[in-house]
Each structure stands twice: as structure tokens, then as C-alpha cells.
N, C-alpha and C. Protein backbone atom coordinates (compact mmCIF):
# COMPACT_ATOMS: atom_id res chain seq x y z
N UNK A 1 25.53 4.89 -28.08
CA UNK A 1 26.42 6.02 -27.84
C UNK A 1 27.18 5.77 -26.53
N UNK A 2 28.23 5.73 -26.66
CA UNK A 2 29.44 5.49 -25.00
C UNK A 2 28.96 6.73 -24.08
N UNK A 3 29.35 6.28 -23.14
CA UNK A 3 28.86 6.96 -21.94
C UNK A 3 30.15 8.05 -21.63
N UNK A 4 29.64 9.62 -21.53
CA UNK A 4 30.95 10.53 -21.25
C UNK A 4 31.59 9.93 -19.73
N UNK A 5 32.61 10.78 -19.44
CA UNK A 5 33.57 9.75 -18.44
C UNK A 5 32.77 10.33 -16.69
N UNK A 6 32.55 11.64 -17.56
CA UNK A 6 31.66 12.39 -15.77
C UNK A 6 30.61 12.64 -15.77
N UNK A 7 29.43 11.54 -16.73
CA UNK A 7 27.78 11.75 -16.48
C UNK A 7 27.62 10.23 -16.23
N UNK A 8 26.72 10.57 -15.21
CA UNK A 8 26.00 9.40 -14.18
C UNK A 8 25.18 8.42 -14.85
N UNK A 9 25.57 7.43 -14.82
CA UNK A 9 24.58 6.07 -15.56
C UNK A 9 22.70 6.14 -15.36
N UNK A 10 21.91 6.51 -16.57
CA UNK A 10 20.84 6.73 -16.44
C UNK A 10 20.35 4.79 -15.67
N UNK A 11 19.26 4.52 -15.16
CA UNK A 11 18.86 3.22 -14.93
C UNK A 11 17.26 3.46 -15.74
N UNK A 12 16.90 2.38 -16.09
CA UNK A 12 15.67 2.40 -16.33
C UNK A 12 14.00 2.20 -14.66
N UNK A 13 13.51 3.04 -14.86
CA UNK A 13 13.06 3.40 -13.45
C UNK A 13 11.75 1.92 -13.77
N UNK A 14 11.56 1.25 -12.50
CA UNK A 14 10.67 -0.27 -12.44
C UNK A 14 9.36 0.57 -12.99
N UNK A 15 8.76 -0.39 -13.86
CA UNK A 15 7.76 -0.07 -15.05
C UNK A 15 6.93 0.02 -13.67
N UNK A 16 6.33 -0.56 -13.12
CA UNK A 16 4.96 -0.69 -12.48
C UNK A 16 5.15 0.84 -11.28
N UNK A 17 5.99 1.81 -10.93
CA UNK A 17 5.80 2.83 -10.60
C UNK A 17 4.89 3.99 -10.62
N UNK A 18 4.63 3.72 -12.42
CA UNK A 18 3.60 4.63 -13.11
C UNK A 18 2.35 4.25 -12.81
N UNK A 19 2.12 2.77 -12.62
CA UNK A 19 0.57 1.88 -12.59
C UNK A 19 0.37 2.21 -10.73
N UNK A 20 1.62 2.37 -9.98
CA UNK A 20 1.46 2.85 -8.70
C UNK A 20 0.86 3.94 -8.26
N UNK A 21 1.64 5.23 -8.88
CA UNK A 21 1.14 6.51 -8.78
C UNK A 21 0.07 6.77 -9.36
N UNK A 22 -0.53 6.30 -10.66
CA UNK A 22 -1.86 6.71 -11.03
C UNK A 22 -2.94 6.34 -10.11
N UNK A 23 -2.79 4.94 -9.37
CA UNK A 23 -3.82 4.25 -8.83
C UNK A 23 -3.97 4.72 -7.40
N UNK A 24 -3.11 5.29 -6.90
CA UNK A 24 -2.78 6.27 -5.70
C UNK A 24 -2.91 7.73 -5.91
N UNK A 25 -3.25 8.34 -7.04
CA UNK A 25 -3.44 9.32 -7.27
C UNK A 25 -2.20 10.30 -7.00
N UNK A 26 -0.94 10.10 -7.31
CA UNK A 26 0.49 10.65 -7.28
C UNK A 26 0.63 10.99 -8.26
N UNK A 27 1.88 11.60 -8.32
CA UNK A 27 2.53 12.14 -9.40
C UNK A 27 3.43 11.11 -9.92
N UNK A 28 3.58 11.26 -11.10
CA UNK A 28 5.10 10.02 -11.84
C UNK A 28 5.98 10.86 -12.84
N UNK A 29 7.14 11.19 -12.43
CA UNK A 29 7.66 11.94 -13.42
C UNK A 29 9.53 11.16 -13.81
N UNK A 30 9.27 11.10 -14.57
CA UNK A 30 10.43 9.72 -15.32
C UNK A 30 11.49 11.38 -15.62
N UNK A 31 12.64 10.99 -14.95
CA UNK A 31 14.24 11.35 -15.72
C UNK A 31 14.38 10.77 -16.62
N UNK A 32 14.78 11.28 -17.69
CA UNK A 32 15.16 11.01 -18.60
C UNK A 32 16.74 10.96 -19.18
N UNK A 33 17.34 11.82 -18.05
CA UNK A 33 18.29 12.42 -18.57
C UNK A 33 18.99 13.22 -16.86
N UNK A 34 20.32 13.62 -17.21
CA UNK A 34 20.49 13.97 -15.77
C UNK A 34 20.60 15.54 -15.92
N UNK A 35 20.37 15.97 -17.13
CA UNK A 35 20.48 17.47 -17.52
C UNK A 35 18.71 17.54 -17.18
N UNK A 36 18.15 16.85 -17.61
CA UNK A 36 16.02 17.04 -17.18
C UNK A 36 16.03 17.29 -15.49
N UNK A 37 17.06 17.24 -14.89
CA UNK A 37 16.51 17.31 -12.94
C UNK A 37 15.60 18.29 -13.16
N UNK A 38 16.78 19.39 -13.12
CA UNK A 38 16.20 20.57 -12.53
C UNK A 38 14.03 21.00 -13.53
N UNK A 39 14.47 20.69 -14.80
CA UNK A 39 12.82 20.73 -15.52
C UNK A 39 12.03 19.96 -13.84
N UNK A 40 12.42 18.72 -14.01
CA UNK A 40 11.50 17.93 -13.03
C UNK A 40 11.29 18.49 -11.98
N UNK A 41 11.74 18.88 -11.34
CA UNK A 41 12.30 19.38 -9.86
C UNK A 41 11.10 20.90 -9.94
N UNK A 42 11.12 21.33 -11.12
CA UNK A 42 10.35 23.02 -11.24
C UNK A 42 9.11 22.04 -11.33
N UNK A 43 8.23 21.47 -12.12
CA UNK A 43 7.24 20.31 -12.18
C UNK A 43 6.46 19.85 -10.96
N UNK A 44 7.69 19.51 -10.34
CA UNK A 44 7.13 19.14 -8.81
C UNK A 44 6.72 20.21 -8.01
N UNK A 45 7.60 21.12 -7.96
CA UNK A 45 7.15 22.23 -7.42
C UNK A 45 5.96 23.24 -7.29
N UNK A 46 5.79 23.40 -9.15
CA UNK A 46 4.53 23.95 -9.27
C UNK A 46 3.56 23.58 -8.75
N UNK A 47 3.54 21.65 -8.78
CA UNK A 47 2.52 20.85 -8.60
C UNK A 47 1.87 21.22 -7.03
N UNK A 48 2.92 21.44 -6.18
CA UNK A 48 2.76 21.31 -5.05
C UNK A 48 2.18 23.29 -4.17
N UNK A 49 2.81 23.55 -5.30
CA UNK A 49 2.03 24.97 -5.01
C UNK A 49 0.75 25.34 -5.30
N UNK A 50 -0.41 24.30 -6.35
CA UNK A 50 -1.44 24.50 -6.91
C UNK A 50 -1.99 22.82 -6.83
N UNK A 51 -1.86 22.11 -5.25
CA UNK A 51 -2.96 21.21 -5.22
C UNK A 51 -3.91 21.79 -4.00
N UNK A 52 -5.17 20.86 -4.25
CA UNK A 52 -5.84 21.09 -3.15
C UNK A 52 -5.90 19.40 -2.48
N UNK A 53 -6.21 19.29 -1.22
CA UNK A 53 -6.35 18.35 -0.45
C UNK A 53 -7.90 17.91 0.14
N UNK A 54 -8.64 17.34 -0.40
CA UNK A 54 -10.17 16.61 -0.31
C UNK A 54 -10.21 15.89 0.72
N UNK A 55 -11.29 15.73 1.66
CA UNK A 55 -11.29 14.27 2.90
C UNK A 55 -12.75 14.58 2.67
N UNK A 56 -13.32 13.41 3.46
CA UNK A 56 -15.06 13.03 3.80
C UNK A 56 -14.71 11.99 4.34
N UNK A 57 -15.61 11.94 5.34
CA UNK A 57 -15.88 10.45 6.61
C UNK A 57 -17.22 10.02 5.83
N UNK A 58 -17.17 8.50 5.37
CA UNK A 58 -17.97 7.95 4.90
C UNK A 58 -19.50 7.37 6.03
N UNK A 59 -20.38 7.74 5.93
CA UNK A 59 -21.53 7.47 6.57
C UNK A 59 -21.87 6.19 7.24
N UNK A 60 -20.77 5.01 6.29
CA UNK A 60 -21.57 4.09 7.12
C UNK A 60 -19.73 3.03 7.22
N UNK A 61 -19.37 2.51 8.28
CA UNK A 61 -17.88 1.66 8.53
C UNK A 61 -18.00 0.30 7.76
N UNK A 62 -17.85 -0.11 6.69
CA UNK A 62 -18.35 -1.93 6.54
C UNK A 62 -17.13 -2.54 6.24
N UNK A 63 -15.88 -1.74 6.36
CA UNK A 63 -14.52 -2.45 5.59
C UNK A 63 -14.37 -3.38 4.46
N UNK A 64 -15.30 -2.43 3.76
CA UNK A 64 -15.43 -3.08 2.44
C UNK A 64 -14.32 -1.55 1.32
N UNK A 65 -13.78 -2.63 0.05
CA UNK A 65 -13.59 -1.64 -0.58
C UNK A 65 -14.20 -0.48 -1.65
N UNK A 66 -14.39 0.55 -2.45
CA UNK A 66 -15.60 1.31 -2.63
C UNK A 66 -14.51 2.32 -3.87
N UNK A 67 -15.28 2.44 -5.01
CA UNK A 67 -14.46 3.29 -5.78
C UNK A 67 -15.14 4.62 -5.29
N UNK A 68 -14.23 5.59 -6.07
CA UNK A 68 -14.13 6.51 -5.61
C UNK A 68 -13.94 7.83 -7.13
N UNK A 69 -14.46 8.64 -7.35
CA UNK A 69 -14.56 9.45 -8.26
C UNK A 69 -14.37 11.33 -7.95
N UNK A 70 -13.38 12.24 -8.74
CA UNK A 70 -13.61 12.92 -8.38
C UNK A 70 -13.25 14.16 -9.43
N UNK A 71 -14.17 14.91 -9.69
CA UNK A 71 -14.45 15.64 -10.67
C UNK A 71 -14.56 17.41 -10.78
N UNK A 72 -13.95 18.06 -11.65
CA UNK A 72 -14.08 19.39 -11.43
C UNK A 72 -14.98 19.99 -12.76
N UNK A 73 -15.97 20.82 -12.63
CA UNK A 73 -15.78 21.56 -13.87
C UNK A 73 -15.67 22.86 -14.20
N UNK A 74 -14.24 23.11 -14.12
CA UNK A 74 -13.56 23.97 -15.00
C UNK A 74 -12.36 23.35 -15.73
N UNK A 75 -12.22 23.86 -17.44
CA UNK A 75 -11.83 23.62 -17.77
C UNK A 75 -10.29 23.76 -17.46
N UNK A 76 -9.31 22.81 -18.05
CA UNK A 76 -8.03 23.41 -17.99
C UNK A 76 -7.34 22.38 -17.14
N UNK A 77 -8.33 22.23 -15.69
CA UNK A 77 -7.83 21.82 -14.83
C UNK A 77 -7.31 20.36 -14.91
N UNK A 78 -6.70 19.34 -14.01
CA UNK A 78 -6.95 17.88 -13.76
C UNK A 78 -7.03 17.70 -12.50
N UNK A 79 -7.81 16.19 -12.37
CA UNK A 79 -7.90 15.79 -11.02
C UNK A 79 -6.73 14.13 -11.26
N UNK A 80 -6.07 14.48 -10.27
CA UNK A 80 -4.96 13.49 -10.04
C UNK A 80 -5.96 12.35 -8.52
N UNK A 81 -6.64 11.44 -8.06
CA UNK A 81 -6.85 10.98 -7.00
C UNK A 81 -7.02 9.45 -7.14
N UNK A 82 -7.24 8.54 -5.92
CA UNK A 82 -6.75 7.70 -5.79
C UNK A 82 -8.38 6.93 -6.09
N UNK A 83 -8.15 5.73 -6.84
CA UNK A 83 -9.63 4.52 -7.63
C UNK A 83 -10.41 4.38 -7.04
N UNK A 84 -9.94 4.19 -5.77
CA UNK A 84 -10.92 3.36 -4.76
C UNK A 84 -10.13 3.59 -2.77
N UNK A 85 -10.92 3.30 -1.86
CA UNK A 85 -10.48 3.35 -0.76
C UNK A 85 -11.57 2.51 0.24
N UNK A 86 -10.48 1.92 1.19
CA UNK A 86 -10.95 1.00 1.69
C UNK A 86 -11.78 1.69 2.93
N UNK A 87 -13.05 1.28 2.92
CA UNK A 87 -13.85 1.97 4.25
C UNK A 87 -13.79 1.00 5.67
N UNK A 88 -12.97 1.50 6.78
CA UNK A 88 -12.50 0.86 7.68
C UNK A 88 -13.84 0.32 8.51
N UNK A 89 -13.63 -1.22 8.71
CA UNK A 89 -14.59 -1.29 9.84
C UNK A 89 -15.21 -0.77 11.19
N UNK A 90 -13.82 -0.33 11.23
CA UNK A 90 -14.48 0.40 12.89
C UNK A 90 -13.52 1.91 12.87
N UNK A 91 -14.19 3.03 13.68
CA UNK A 91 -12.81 4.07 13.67
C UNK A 91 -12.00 3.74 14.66
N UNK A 92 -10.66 4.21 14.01
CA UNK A 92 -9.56 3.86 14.88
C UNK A 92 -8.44 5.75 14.91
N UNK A 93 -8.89 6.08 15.88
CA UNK A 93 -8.29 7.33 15.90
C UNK A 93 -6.58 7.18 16.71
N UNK A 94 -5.58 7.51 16.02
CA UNK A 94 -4.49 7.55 16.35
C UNK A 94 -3.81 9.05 17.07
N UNK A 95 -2.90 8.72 17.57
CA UNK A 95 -2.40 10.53 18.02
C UNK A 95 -0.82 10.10 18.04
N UNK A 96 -0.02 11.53 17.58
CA UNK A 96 0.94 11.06 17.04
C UNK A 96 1.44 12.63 18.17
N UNK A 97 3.29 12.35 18.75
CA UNK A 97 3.70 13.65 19.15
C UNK A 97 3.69 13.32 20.54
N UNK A 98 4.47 14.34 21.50
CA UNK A 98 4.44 14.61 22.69
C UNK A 98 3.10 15.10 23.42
N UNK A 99 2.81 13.90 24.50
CA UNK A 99 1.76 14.50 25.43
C UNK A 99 1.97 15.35 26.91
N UNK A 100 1.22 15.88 27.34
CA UNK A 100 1.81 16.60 28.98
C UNK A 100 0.17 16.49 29.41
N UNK A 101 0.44 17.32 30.95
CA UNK A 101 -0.21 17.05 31.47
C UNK A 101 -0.39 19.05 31.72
């Protein structure tokens, strides 16, 4: 089908994006179309109004890598999170921002 003269050339988005975000525990949401934004755009939104955010300091530093599992039960729900994470050898605490005195 020819392309109308004032809609924007779809591209095909790099396959391995999806194998990115799952394994990082992200979101992946493919355009399809330039009329789908705004769907996507409400998608994201919801998403971001109904996550929660998980941390734990692992007990022991060996900078080894370590899967990682994480589970709810109630139905309905999903857990979106990331395979595995690397447990740092040593802590390294950073500080980010303006200091004073």
C-alpha cells in the first residue's frame, strides 16, 4: 500500500529491544502505527501509576552473578523484574547533587 503524502514512515523497531526489556524487567511496547501513540502513551501511563519498586541488600558481597525471582499471589496481577543481578564485590556508596557546609 503507498504511503499517504503527510503520514510519517513507520521503521521497523531493532528485534533484540524486546529480549532487552524483558531481561531488565521493562516495559516494550512496539508502534505500530502513528495513529497507536496516543493508545501507547495511555499504557505507559497507567503502568507507571500502578508499579511498585522492590530493593534488598544481599547478605553476603562476592561479585558474583545470582538469579533472581519475584512473585505475587494475587491473582490478576504481573511481575515485570529483572533475571538476575550482579552482587557487587565491595559497597561502593555514591552521592550525587550539591554539597555545603
Amino acid at each position: 500500500m503507498p504511503q499517504r503524502r503527510n503520514e510519517p514512515s513507520m521503521q521497523k523497531p531493532d528485534e533484540g529491544m524486546a529480549k532487552i526489556a524483558a531481561a531488565t524487567g521493562g516495559g516494550y511496547f512496539e508502534l505500530t502505527s502513528p495513529g497507536d501513540l496516543l493508545g501507547k502513551f495511555d499504557r505507559v501511563i497507567d503502568e507507571l501509576h500502578h508499579q511498585y519498586a522492590l530493593g534488598f541488600v544481599p547478605q553476603k558481597l562476592d561479585g558474583k552473578l545470582h538469579d533472581l525471582t519475584v512473585k505475587v499471589n494475587k491473582p490478576g496481577y504481573t511481575v515485570r523484574a529483572r533475571k538476575r543481578y550482579l552482587r557487587a564485590a565491595r559497597l561502593t556508596v555514591r552521592c550525587s547533587g550539591a554539597m555545603s557546609r
